[in-house]
C-alpha atoms as a PDB file:
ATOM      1  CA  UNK A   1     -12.212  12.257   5.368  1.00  0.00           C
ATOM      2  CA  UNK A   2      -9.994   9.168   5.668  1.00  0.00           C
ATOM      3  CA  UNK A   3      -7.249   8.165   3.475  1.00  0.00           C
ATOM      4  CA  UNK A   4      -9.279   6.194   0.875  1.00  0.00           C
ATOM      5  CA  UNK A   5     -11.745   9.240   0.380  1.00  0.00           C
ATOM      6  CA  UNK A   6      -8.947  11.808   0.449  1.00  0.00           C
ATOM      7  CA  UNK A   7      -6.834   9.487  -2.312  1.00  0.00           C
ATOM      8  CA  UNK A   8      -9.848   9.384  -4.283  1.00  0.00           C
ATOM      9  CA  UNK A   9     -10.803  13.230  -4.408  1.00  0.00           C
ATOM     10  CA  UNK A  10      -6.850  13.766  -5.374  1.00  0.00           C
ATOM     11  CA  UNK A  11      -6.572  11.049  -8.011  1.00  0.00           C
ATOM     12  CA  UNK A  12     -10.143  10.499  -9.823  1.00  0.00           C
ATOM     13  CA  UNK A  13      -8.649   7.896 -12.426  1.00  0.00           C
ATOM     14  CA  UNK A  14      -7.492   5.005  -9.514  1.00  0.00           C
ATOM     15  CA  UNK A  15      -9.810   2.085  -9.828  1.00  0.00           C
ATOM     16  CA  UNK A  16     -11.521   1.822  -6.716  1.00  0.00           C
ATOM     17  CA  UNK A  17     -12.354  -1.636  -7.426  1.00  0.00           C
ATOM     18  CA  UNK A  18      -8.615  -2.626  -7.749  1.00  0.00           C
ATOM     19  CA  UNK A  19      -7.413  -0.585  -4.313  1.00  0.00           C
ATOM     20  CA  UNK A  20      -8.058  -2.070  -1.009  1.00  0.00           C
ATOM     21  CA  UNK A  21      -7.469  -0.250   2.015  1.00  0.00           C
ATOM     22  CA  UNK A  22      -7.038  -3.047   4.701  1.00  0.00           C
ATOM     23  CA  UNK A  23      -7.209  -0.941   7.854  1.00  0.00           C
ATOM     24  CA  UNK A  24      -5.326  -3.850  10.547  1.00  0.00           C
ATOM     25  CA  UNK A  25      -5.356  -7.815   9.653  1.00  0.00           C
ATOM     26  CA  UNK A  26      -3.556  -9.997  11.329  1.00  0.00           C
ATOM     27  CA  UNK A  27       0.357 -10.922  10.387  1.00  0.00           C
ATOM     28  CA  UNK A  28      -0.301 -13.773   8.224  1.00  0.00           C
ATOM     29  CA  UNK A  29      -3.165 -12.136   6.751  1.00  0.00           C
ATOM     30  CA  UNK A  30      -0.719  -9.095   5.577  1.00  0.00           C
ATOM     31  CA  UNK A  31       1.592 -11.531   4.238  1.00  0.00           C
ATOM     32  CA  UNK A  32      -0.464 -13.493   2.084  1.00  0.00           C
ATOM     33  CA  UNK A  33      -2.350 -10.278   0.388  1.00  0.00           C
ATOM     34  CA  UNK A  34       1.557  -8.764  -0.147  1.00  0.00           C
ATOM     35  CA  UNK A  35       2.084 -12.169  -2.127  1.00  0.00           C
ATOM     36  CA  UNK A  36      -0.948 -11.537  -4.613  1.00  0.00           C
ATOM     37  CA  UNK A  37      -1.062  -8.133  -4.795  1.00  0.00           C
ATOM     38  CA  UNK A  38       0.122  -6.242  -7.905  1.00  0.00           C
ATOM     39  CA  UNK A  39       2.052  -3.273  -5.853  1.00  0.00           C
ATOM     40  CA  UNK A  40       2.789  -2.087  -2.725  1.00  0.00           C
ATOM     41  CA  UNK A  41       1.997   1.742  -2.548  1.00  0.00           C
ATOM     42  CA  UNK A  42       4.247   3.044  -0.156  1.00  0.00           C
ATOM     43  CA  UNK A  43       3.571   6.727   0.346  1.00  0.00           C
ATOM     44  CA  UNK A  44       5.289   8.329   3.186  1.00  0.00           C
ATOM     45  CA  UNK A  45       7.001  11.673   4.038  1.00  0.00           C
ATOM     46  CA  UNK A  46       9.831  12.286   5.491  1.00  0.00           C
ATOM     47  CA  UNK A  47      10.492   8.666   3.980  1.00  0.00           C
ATOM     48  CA  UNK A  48      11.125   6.131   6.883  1.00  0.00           C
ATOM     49  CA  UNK A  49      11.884   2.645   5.992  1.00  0.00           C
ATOM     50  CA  UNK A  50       9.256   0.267   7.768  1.00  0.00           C
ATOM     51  CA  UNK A  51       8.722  -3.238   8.314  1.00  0.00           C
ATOM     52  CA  UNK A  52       6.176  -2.656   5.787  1.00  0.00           C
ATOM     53  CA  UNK A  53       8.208  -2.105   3.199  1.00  0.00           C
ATOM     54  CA  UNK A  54      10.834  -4.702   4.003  1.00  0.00           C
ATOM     55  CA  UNK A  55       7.779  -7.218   3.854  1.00  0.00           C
ATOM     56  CA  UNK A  56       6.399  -5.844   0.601  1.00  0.00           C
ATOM     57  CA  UNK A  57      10.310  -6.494  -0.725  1.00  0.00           C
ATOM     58  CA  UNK A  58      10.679  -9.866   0.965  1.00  0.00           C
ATOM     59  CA  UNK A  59       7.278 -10.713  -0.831  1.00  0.00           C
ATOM     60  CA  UNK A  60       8.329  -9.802  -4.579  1.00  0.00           C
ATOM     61  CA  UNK A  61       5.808  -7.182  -5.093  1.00  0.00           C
ATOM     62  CA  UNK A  62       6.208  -4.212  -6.827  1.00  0.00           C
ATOM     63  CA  UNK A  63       6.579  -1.032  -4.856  1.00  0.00           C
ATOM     64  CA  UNK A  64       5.541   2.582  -5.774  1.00  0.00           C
ATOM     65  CA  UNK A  65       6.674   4.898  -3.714  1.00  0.00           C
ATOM     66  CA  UNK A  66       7.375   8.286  -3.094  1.00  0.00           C
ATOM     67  CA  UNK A  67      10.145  10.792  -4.075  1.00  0.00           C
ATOM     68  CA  UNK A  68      11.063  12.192  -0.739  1.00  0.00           C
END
């Protein structure tokens, strides 16, 4: 299974029509989807601040992540 099917089987109520798994996009395609998006999950253990996250920051969105 990949991580969409695998997110899905462990939390049933997400909206599958509201979460997009983007696989890779270019740079300026990630930045422009960060500045429309609702949130930025950011799931990761052990945690390890990525450029990712800085980028989600840098773009104002809202970030859920884990307790780790």
């Amino acid at each position: 299974a990949n991580w969409r099917e695998k997110m899905l089987q462990e939390v049933p109520s997400v909206d599958p029509s509201r979460t997009h798994f983007l696989g890779k996009v270019p740079y300026d395609v990630y930045r422009k989807v960060l500045q429309v998006s609702a949130a930025h999950v950011y799931l990761t253990y052990p945690f390890v601040l990525s450029w990712s996250m800085l980028e989600a920051m840098a773009s104002g969105c809202l970030i859920i992540g884990s307790r780790t």
